[in-house]
Protein backbone atom coordinates (compact mmCIF):
# COMPACT_ATOMS: atom_id res chain seq x y z
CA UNK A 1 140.98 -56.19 75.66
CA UNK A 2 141.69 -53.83 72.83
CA UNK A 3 143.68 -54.82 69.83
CA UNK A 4 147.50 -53.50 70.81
CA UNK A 5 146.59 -55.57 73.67
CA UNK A 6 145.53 -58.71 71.87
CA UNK A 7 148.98 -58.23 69.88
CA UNK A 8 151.03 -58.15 72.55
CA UNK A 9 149.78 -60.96 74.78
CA UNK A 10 150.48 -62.51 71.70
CA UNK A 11 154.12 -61.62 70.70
CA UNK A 12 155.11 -62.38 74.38
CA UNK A 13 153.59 -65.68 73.88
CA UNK A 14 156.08 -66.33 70.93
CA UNK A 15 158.99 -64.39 72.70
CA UNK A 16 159.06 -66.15 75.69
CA UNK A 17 159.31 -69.61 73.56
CA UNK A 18 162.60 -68.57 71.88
CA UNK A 19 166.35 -67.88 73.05
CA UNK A 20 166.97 -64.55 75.46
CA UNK A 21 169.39 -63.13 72.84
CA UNK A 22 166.73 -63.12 70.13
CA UNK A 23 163.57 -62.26 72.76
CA UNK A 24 163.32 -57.96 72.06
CA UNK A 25 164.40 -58.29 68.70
CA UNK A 26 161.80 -61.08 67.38
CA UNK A 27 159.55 -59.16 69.57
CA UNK A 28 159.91 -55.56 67.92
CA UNK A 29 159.97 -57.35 64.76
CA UNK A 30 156.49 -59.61 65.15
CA UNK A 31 154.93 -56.20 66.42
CA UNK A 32 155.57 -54.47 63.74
CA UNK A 33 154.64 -56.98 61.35
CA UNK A 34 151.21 -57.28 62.73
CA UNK A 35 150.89 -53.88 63.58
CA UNK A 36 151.24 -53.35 59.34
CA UNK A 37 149.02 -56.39 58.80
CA UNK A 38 146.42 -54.89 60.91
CA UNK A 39 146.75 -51.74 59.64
CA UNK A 40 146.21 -53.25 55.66
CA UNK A 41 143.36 -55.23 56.99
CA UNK A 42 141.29 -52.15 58.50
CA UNK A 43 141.97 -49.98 54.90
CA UNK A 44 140.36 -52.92 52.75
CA UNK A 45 137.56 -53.74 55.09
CA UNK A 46 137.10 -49.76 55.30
CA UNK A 47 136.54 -50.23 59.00
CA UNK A 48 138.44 -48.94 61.90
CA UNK A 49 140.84 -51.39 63.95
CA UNK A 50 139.10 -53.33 66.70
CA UNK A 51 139.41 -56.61 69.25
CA UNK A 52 137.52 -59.30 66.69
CA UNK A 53 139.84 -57.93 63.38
CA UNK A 54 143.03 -58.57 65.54
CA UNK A 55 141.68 -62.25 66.69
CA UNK A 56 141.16 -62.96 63.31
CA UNK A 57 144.76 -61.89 61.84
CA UNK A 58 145.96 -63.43 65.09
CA UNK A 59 144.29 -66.61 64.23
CA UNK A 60 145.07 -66.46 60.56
CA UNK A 61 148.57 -66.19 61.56
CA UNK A 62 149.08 -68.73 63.14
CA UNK A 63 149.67 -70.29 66.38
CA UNK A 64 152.70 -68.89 68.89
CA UNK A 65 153.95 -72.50 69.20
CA UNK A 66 154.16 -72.40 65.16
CA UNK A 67 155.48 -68.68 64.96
CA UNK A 68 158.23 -69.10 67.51
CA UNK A 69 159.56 -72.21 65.82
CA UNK A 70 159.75 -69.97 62.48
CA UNK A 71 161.94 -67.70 64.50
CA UNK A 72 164.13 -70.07 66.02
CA UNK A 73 167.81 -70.87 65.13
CA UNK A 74 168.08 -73.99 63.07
CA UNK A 75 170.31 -76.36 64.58
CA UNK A 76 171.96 -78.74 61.83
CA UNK A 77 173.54 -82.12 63.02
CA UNK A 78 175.14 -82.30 59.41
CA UNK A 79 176.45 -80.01 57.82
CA UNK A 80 174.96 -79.61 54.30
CA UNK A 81 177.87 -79.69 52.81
CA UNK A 82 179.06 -83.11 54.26
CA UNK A 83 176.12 -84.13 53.35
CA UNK A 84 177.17 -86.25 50.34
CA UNK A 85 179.42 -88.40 52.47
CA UNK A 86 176.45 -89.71 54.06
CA UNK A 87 174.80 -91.43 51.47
């Protein structure tokens, strides 16, 4: 497995975890994100892209579970601004 492939076994992994509506655009967004970060990684190591540098920024990253929840809506029982009359 190469390392577009690595990234995008892992982006579905986070897409399919969140809402339809937001799949293709949290997906094209993640992608490209990574993509960069891989990219940055491979000019300061001075080595060319491969499999074990995109498990590491994979890794580093964190895992889909976490991701997707970053990328979910936030659903608020109280409004912040009622918030107050709570206490």
């Amino acid at each position: 497995m190469n390392a577009n492939d690595l990234i995008d076994a892992y982006v579905a992994d986070v897409a399919v975890q969140l809402p339809r509506r937001q799949r293709n655009d949290v997906a094209f967004e993640l992608r490209a994100l990574l993509g960069e970060e891989l990219q940055a990684k491979s000019d300061v190591s001075g080595r060319g892209v491969d499999a074990a540098m995109a498990r590491e920024l994979l890794r580093d990253f964190g895992h889909p579970d976490v991701v997707a929840i970053r990328y979910r809506p936030v659903f608020t029982i109280i409004d912040p601004a009622d918030g107050h009359h709570f206490f």
